[in-house]
N, C-alpha and C. Protein backbone atom coordinates (compact mmCIF):
# COMPACT_ATOMS: atom_id res chain seq x y z
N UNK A 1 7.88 19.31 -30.03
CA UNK A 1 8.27 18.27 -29.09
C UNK A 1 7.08 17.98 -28.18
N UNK A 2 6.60 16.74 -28.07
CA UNK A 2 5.80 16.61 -27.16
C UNK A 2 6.22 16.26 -25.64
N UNK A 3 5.92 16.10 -24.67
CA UNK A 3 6.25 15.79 -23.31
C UNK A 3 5.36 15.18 -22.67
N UNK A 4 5.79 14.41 -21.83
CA UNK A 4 4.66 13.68 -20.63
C UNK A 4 5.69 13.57 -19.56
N UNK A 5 4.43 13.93 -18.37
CA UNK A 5 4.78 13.64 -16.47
C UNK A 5 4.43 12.01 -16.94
N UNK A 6 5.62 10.80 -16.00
CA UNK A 6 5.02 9.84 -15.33
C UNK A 6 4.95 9.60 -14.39
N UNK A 7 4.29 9.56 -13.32
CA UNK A 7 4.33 9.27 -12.25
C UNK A 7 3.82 8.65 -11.72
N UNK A 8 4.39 7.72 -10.99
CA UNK A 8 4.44 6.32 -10.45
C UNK A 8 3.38 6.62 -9.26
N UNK A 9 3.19 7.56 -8.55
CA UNK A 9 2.06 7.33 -7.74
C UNK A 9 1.43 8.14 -8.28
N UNK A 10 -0.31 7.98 -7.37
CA UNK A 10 -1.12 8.79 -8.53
C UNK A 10 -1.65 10.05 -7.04
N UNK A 11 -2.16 11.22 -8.34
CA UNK A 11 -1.85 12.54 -7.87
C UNK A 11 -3.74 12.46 -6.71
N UNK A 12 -3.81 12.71 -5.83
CA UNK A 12 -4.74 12.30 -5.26
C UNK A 12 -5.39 13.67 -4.53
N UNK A 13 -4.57 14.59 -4.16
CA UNK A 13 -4.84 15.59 -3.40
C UNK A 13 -5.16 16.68 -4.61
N UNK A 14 -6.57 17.36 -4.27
CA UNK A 14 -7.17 18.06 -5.19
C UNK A 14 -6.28 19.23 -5.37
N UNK A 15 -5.92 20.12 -4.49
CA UNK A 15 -4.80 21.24 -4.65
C UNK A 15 -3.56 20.97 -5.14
N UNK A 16 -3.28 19.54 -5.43
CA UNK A 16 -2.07 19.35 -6.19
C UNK A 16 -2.31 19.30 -7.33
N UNK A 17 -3.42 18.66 -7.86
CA UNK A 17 -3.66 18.36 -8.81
C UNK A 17 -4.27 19.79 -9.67
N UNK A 18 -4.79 20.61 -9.25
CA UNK A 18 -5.18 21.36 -9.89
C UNK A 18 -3.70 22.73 -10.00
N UNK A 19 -3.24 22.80 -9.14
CA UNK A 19 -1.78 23.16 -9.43
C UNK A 19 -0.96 23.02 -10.53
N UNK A 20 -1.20 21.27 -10.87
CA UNK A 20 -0.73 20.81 -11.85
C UNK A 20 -1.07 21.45 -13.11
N UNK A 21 -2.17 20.75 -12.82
CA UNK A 21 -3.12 21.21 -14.18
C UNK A 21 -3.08 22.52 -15.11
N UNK A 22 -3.51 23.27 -13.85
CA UNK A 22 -2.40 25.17 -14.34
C UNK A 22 -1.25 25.23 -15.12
N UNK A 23 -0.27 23.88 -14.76
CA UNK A 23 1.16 24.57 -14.85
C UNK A 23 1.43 23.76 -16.43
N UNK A 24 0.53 22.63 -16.66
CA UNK A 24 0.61 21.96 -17.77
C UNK A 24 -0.42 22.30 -19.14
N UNK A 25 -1.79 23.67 -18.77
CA UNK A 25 -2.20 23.97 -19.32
C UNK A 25 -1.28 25.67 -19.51
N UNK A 26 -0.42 26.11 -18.88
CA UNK A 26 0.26 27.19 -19.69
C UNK A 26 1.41 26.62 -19.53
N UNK A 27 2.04 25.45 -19.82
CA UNK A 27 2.57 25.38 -21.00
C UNK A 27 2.37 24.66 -21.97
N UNK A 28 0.91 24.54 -22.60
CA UNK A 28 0.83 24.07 -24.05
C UNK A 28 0.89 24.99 -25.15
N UNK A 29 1.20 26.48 -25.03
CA UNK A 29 1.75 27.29 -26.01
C UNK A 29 2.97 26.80 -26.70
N UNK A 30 3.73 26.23 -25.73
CA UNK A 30 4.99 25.88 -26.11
C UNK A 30 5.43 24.70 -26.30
N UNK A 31 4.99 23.55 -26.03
CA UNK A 31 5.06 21.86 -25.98
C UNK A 31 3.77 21.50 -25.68
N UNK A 32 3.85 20.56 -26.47
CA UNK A 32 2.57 19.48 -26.51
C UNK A 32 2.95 18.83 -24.51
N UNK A 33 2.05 18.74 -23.36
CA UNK A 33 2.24 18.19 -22.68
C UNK A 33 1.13 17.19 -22.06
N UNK A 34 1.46 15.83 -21.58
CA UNK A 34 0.79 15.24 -20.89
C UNK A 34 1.19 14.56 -19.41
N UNK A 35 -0.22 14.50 -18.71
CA UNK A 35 0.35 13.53 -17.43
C UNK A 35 0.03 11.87 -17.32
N UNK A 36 0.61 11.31 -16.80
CA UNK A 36 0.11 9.65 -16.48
C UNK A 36 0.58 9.60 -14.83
N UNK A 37 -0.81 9.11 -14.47
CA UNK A 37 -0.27 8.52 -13.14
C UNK A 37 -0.84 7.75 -12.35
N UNK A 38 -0.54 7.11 -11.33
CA UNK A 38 -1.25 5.53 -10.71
C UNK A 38 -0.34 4.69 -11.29
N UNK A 39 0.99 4.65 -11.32
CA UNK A 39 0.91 3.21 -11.90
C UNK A 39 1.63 2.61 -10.50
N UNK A 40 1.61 3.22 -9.45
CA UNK A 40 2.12 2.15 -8.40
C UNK A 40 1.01 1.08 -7.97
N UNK A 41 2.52 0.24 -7.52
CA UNK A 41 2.00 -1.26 -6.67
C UNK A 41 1.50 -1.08 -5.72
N UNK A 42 0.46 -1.59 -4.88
CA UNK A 42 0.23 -1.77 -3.38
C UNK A 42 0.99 -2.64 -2.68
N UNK A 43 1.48 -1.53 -1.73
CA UNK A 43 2.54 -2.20 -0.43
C UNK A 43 1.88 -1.90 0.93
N UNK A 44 2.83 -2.83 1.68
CA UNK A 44 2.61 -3.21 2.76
C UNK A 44 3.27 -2.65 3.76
N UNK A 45 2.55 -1.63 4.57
CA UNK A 45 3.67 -0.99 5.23
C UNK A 45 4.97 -1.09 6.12
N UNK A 46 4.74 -2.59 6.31
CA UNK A 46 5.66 -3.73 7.08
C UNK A 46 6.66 -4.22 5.93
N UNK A 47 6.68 -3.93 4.52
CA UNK A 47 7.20 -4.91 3.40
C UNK A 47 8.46 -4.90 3.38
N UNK A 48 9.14 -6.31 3.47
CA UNK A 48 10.52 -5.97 3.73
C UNK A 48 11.54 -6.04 2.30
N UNK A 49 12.68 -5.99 2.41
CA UNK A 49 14.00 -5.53 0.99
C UNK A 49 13.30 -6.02 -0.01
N UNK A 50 13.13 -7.80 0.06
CA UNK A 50 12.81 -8.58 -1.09
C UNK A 50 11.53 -8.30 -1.44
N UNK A 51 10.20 -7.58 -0.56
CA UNK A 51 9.47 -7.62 -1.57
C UNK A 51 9.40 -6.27 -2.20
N UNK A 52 9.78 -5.13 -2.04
CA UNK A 52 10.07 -3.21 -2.57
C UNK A 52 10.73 -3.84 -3.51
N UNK A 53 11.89 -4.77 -3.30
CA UNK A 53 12.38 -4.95 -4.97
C UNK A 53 11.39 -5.37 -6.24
N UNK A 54 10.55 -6.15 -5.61
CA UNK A 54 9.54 -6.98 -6.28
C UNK A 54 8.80 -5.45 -6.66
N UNK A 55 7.83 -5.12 -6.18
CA UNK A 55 7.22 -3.67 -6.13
C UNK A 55 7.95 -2.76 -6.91
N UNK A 56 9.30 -2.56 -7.20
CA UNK A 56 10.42 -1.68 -7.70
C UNK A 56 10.25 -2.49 -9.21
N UNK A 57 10.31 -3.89 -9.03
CA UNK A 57 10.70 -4.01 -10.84
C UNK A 57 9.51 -4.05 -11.77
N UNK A 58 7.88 -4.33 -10.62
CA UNK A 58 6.58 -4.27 -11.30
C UNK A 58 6.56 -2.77 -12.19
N UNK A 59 6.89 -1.75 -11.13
CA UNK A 59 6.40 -0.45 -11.31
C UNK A 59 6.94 0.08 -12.36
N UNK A 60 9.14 -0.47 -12.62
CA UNK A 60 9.63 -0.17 -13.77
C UNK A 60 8.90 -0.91 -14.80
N UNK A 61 8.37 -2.15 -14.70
CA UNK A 61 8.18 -2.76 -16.10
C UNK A 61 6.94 -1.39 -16.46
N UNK A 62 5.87 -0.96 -15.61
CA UNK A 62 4.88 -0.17 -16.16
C UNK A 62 5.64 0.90 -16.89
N UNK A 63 6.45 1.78 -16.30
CA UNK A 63 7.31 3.07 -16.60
C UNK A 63 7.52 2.57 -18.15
N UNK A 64 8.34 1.90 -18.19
CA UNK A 64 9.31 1.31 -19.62
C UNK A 64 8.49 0.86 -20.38
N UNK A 65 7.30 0.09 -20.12
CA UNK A 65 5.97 -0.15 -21.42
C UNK A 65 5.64 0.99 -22.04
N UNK A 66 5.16 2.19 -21.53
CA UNK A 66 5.04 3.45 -22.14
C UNK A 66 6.26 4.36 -22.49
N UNK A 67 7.30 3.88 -22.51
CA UNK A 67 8.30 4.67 -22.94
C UNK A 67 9.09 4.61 -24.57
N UNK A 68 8.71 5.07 -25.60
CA UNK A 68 9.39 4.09 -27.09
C UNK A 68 10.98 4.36 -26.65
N UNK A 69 11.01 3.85 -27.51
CA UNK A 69 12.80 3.50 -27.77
C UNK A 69 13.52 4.36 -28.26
N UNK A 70 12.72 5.66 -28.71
CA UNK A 70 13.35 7.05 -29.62
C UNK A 70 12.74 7.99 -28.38
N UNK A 71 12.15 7.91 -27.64
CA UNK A 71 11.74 9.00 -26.50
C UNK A 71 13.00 9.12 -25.54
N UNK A 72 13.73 10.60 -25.09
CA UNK A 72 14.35 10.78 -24.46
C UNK A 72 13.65 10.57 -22.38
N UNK A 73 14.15 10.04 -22.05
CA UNK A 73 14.07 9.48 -20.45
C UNK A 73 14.44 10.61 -19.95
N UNK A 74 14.00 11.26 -18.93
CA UNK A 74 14.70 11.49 -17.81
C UNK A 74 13.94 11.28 -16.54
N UNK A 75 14.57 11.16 -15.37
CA UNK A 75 14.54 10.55 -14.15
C UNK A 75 14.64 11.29 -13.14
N UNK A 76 13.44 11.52 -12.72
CA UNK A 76 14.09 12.47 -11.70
C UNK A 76 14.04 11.38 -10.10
N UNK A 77 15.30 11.81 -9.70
CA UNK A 77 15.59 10.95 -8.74
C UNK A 77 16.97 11.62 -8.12
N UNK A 78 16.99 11.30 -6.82
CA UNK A 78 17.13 11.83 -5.83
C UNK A 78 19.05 11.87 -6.30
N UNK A 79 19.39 10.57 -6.39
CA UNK A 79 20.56 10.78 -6.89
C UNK A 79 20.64 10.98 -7.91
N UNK A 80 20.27 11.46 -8.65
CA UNK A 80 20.68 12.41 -10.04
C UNK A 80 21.47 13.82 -9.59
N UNK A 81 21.66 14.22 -10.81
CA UNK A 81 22.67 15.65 -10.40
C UNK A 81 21.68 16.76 -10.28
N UNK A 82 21.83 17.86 -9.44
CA UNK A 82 21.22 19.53 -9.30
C UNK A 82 21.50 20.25 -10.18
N UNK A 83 20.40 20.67 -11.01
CA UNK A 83 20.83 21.80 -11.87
C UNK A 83 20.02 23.12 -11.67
N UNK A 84 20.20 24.43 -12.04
CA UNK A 84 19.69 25.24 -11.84
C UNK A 84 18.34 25.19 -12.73
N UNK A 85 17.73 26.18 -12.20
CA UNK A 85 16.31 26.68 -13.16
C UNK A 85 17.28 26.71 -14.90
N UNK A 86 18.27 27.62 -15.03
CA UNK A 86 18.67 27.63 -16.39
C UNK A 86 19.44 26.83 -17.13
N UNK A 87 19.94 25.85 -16.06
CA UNK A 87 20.55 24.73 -16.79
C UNK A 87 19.32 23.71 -17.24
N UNK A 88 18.15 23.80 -16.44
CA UNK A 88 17.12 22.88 -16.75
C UNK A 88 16.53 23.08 -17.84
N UNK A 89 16.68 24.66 -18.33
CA UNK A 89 15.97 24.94 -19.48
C UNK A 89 16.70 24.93 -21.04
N UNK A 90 18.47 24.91 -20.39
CA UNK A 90 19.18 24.34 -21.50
C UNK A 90 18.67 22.87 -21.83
N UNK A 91 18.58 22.22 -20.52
CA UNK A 91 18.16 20.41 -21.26
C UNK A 91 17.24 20.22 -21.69
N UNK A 92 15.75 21.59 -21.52
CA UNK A 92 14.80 21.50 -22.29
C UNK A 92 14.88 21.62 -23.79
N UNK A 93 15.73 22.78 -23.96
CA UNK A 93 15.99 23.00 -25.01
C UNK A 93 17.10 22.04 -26.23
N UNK A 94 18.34 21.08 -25.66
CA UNK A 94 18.60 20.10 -26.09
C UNK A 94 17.77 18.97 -26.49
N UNK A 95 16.82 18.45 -25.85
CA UNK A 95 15.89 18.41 -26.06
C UNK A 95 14.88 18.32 -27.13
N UNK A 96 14.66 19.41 -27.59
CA UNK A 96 13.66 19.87 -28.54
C UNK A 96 14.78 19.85 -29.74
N UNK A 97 15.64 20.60 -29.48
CA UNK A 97 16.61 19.67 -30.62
C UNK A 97 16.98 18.61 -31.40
N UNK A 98 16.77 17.85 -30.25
CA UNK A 98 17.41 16.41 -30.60
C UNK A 98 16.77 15.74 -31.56
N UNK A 99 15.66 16.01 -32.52
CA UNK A 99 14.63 15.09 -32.74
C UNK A 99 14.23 13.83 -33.02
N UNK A 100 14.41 13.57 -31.37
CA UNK A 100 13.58 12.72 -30.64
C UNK A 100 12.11 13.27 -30.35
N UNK A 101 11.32 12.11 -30.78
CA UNK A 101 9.85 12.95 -30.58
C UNK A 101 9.40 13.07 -29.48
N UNK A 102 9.67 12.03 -27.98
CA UNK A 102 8.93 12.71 -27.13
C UNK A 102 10.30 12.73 -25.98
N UNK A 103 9.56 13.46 -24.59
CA UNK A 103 10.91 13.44 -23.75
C UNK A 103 9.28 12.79 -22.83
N UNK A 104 9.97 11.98 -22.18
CA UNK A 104 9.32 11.24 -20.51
C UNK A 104 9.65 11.63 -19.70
N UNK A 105 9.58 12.41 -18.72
CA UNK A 105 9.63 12.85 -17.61
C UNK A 105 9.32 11.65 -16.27
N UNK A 106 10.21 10.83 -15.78
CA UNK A 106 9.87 9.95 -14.55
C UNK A 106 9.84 10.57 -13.35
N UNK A 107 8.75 10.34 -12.57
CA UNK A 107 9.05 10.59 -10.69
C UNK A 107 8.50 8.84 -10.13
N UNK A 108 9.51 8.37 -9.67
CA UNK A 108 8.83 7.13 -9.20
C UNK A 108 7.97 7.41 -7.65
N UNK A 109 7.61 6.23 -7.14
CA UNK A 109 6.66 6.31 -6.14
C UNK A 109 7.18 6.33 -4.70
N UNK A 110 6.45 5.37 -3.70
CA UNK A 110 6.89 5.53 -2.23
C UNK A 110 8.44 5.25 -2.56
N UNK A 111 8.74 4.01 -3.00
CA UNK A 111 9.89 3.57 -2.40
C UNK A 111 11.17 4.16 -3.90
N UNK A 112 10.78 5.02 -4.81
CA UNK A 112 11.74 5.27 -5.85
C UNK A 112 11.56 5.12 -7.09
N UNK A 113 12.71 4.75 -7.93
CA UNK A 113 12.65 3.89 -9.72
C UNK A 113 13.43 3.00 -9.09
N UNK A 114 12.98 2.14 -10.06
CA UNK A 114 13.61 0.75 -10.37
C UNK A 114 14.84 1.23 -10.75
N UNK A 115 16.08 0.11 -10.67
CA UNK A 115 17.18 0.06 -11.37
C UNK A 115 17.70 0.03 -13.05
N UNK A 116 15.98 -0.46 -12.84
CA UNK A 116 15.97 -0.95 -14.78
C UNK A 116 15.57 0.69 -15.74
N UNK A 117 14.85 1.34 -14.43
CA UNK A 117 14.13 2.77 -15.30
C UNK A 117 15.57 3.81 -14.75
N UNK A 118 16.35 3.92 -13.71
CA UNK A 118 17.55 4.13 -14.00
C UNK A 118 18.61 4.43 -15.23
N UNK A 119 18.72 2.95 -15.23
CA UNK A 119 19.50 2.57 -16.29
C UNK A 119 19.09 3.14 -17.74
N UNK A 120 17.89 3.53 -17.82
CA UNK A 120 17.28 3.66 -19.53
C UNK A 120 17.26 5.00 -19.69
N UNK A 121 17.43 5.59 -18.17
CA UNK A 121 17.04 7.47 -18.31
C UNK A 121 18.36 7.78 -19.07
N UNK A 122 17.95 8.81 -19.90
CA UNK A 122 19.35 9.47 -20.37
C UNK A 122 19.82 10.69 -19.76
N UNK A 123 18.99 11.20 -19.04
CA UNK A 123 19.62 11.87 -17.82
C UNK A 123 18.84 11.58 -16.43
N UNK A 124 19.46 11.63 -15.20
CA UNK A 124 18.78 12.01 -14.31
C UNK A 124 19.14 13.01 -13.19
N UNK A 125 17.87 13.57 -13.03
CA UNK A 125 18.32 14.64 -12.22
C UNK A 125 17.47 15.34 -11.05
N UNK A 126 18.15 15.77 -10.33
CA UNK A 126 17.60 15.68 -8.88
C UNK A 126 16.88 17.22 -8.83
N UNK A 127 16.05 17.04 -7.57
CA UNK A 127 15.23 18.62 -7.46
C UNK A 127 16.18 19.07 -6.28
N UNK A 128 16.54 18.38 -5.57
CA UNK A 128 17.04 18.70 -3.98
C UNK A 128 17.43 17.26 -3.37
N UNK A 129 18.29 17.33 -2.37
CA UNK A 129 18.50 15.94 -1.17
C UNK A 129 17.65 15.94 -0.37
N UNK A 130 16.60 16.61 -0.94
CA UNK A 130 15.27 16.48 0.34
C UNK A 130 14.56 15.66 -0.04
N UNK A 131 13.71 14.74 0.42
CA UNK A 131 12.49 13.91 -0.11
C UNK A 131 11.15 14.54 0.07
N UNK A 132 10.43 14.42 -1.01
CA UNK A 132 9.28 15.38 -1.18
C UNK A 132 7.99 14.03 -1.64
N UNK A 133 7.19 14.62 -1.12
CA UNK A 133 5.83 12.90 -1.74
C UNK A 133 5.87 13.27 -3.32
N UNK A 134 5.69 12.37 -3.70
CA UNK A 134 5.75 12.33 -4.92
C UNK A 134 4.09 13.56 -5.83
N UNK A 135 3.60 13.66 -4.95
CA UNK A 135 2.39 15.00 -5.53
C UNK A 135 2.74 16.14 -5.77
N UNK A 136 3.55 16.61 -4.75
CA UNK A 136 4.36 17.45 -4.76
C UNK A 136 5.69 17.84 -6.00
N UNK A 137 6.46 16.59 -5.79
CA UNK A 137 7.05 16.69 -6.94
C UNK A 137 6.86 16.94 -8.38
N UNK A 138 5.83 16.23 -8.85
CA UNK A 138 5.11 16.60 -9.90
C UNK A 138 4.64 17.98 -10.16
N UNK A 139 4.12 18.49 -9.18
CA UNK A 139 3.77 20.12 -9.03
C UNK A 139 5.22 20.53 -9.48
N UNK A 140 6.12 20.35 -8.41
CA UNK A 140 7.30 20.79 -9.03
C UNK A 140 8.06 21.14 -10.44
N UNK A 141 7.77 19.81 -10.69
CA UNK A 141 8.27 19.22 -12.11
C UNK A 141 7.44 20.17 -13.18
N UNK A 142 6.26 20.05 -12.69
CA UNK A 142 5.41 20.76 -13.63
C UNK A 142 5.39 22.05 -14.21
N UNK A 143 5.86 22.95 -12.83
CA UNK A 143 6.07 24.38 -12.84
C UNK A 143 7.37 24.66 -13.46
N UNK A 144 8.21 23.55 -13.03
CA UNK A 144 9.98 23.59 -13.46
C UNK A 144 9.83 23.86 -15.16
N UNK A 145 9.01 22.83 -15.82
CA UNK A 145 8.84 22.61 -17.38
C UNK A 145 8.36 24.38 -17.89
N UNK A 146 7.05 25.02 -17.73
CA UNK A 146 6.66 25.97 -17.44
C UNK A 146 7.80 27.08 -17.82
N UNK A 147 8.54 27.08 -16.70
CA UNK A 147 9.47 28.31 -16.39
C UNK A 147 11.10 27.67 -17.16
N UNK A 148 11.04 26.80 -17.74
CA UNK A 148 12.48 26.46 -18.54
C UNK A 148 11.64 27.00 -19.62
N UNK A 149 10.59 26.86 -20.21
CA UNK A 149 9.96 27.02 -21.69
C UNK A 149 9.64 28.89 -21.76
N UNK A 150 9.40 29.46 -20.48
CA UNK A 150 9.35 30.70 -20.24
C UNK A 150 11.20 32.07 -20.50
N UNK A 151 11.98 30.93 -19.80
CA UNK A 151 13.47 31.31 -19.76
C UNK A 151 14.25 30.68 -21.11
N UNK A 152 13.68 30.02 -21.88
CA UNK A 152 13.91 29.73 -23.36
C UNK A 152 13.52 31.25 -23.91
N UNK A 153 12.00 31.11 -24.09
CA UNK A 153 11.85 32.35 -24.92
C UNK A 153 12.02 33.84 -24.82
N UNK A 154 12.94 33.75 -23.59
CA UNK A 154 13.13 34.88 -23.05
C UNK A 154 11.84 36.11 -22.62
N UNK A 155 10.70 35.16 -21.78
CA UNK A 155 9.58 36.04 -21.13
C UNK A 155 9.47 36.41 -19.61
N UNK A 156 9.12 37.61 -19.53
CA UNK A 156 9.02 37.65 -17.85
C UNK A 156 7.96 36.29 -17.04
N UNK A 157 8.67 36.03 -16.32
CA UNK A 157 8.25 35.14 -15.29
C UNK A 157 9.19 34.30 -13.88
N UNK A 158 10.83 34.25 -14.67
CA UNK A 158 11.40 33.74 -14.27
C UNK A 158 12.74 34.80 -14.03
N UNK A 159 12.34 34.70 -12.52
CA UNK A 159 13.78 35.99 -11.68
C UNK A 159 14.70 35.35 -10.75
């Protein structure tokens, strides 16, 4: 199964990024993984409803260009549901099942996902009701993948 991070803003802070990097170079024992990121719009810190929507449907059209039509979505977003470390590593493992060849991993940017990258995720699911910058999250996400592929094969790492 291969995998990719997308993320809608791009990873800018060197300690995040190299965080990352760690967490996506051990786990290529176990999944093919990649990252994408930058694909946000420039906003205006004044920008009001109508134009974040505008900004919201640019950023989905980028998300959904790189996504095929046999790749499993998921979304991570705030209203999605909480699952544990081991339920996450059951959906990894559904997953790798399914064969579907790749799974997409979404974190959208300042203001979220679009309604349209919503709608296409086949799951989505939340880290917490906390809001975290999106660099962070990715770290998250990253380490989360990591330690579901660790609690699959049943290796010490995950207590």
């Amino acid at each position: 199964m291969r995998y990719r991070i997308i993320s809608v803003g791009k990873i800018k802070e060197a300690f995040y990024l190299n965080g990352v990097k760690e967490y996506l170079k051990r786990t290529e024992p176990y999944a093919g993984i990649e990252l994408i990121d930058g694909l946000e719009e420039k906003t205006s810190p004044r920008a009001g409803e109508s134009e974040i929507k505008k900004i919201l449907a640019k950023e989905g059209e980028r998300v959904l260009k790189l996504v095929g039509e046999a790749d499993i979505l998921v979304a991570l977003d705030i209203r999605g549901r909480s699952v544990s470390s081991e339920a996450w590593a059951n959906l990894l493992q559904q997953c790798n099942l399914s064969g579907r060849p790749r799974v997409d991993l979404v974190i959208g940017g300042s203001h979220g996902l679009s309604p349209e990258v919503r709608k296409r995720a086949d799951h989505r699911i939340s880290f917490s009701p906390m809001t975290f910058p999106h660099q962070m999250a990715v770290l998250i996400l990253s380490e989360q993948i990591y330690r579901g592929f660790k609690i699959l094969n049943g290796e010490p790492y995950h207590k």
